[in-house]
C-alpha atoms as a PDB file:
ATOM      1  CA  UNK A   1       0.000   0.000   0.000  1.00  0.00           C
ATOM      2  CA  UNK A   2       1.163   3.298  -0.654  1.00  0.00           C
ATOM      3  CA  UNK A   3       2.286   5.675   2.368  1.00  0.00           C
ATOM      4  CA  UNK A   4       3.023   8.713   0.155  1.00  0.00           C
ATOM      5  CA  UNK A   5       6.000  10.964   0.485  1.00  0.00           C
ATOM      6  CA  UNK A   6       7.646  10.800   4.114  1.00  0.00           C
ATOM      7  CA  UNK A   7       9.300  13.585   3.888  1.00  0.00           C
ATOM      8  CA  UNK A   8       6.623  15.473   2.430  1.00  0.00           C
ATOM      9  CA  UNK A   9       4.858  14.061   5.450  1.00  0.00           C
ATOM     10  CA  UNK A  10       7.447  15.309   7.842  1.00  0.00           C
ATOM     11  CA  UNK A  11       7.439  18.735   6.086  1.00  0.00           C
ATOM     12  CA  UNK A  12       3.141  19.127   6.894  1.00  0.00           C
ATOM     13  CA  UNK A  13       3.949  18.002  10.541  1.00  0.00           C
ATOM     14  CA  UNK A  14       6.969  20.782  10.706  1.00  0.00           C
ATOM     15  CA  UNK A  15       4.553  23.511   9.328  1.00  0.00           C
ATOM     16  CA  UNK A  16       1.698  22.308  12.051  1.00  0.00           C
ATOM     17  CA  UNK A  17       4.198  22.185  14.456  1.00  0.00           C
ATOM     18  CA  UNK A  18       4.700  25.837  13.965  1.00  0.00           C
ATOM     19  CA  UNK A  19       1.128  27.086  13.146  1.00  0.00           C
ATOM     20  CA  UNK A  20       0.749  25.756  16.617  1.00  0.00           C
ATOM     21  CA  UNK A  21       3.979  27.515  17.962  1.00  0.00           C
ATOM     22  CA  UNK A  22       2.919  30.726  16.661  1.00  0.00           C
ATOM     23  CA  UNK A  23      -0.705  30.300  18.278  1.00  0.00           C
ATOM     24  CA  UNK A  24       0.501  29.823  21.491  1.00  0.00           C
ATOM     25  CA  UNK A  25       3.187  32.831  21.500  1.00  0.00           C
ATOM     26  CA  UNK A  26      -0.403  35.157  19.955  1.00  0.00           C
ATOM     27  CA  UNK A  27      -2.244  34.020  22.870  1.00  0.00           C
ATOM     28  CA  UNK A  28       0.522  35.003  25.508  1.00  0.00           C
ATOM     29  CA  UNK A  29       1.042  38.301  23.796  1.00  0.00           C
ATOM     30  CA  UNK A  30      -2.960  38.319  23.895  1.00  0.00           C
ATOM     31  CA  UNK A  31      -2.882  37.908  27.758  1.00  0.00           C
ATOM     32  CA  UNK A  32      -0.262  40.381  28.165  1.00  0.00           C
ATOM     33  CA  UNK A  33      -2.178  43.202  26.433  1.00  0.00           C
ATOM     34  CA  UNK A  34      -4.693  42.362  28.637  1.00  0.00           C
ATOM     35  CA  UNK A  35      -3.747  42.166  31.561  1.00  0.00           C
ATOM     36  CA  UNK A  36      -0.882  45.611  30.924  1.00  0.00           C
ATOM     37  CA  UNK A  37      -4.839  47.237  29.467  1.00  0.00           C
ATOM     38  CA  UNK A  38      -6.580  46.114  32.897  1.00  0.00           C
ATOM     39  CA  UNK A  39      -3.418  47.491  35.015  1.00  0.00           C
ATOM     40  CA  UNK A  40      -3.619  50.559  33.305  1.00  0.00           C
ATOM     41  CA  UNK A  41      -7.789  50.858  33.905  1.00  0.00           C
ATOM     42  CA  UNK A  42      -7.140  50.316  37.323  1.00  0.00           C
ATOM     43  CA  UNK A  43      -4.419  52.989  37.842  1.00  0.00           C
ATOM     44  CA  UNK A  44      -5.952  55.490  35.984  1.00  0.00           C
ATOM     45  CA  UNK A  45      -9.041  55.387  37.718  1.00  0.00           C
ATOM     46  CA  UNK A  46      -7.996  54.818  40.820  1.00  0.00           C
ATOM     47  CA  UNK A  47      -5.768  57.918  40.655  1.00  0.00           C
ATOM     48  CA  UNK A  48      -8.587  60.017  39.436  1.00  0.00           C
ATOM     49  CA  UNK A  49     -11.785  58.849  41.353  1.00  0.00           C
ATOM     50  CA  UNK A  50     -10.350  57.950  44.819  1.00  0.00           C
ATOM     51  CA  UNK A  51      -9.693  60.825  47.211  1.00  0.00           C
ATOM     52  CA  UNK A  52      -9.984  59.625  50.786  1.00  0.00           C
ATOM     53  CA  UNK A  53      -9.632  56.388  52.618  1.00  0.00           C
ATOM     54  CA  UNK A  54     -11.756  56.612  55.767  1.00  0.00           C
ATOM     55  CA  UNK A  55     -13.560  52.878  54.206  1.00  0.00           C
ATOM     56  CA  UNK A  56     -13.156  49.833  53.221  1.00  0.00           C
ATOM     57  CA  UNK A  57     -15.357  50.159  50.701  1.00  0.00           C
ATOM     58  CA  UNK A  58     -15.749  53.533  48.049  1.00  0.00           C
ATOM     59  CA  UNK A  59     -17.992  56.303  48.369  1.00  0.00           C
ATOM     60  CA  UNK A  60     -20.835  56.895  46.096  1.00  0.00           C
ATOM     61  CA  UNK A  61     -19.067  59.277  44.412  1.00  0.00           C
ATOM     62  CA  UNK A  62     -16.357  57.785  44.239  1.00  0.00           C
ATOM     63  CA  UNK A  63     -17.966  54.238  42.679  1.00  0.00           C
ATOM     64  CA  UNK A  64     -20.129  56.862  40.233  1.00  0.00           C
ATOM     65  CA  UNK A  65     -16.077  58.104  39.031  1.00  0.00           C
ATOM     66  CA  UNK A  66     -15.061  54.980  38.613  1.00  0.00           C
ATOM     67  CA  UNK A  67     -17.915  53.826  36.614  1.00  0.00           C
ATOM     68  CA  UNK A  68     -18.074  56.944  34.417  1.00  0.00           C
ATOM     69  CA  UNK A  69     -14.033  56.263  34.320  1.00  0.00           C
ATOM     70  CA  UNK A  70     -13.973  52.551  33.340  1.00  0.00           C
ATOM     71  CA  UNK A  71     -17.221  53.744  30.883  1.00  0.00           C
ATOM     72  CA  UNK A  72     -15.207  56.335  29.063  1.00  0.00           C
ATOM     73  CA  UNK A  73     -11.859  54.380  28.950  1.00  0.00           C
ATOM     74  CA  UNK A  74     -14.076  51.779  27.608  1.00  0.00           C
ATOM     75  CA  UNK A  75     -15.490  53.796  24.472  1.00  0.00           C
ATOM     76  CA  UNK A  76     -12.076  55.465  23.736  1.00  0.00           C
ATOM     77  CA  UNK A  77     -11.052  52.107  22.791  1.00  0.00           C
ATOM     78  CA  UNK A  78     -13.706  50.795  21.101  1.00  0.00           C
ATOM     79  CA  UNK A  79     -13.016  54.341  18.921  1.00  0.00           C
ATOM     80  CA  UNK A  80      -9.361  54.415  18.524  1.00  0.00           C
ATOM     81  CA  UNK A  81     -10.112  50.132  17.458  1.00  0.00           C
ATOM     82  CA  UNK A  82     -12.748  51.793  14.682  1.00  0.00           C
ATOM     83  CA  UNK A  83     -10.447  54.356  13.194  1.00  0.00           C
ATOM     84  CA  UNK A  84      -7.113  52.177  13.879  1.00  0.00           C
ATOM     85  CA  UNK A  85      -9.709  49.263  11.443  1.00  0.00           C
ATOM     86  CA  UNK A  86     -10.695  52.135   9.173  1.00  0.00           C
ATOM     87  CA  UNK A  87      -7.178  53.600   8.496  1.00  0.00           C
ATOM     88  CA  UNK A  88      -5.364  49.742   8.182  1.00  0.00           C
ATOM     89  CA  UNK A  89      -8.095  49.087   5.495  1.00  0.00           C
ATOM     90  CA  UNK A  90      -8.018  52.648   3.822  1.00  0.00           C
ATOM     91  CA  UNK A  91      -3.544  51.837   3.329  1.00  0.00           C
ATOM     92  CA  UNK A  92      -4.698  48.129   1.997  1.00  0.00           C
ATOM     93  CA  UNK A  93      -6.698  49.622  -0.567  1.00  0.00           C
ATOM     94  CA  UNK A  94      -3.898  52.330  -1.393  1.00  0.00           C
ATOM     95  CA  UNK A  95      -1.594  49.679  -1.675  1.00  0.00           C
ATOM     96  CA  UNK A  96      -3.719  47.055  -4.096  1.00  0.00           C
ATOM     97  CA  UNK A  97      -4.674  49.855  -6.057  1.00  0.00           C
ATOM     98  CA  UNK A  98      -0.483  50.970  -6.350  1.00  0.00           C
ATOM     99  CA  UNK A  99       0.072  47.615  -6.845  1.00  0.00           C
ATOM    100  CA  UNK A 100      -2.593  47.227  -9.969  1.00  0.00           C
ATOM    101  CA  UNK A 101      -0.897  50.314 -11.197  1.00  0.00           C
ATOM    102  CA  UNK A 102       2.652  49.033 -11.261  1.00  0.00           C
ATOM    103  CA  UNK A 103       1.563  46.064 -13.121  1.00  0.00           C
ATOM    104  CA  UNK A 104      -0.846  47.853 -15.716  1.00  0.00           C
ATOM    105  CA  UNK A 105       2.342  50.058 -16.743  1.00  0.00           C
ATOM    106  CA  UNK A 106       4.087  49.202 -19.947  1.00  0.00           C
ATOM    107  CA  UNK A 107       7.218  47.227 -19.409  1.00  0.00           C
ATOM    108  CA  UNK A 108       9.994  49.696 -21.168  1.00  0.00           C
END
């Protein structure tokens, strides 16, 4: 019975050997963001919203500060995710439509 190629074989093993490399080291990096996003919430917030520490637990105005803090930290970067997805597509079509151009010139 045929077995086909081994090392052909041993080539598609390498390559999903690394696929699965490669989506292990994107989910670390995934974690770290975050994680380094959720540190950063925290600080920021806590540096603007909490005043005094007579509790255990935070004020009302303090919890309304943190919830109109987390809220707005929130929506920036749902925004900056929209335009940073608006601009990446805007240079893909720049670059097809370069890219069309260079190959509809003449060759000299």
């Amino acid at each position: 019975e045929y077995m086909g190629d081994p090392l052909a074989k041993m080539n598609m093993w390498q390559e999903q050997q690394d696929r699965d490399r490669l989506l292990k080291q994107l989910e670390v990096l995934s974690m770290k963001d975050a994680v380094r996003m959720c540190n950063n919430i925290t600080k920021q917030c806590f540096l603007e919203c909490i005043q005094r520490f007579r509790s255990k637990t935070l004020d009302p105005s303090e919890e309304r500060c943190v919830i109109r803090c987390t809220d707005k930290f929130f929506e920036f970067q749902r925004r900056a995710g929209e335009r940073y997805s608006e601009k990446s597509y805007a240079d893909q079509v720049k670059f097809v439509e370069e890219q069309k151009k260079t190959l509809e010139q003449p060759k000299q």
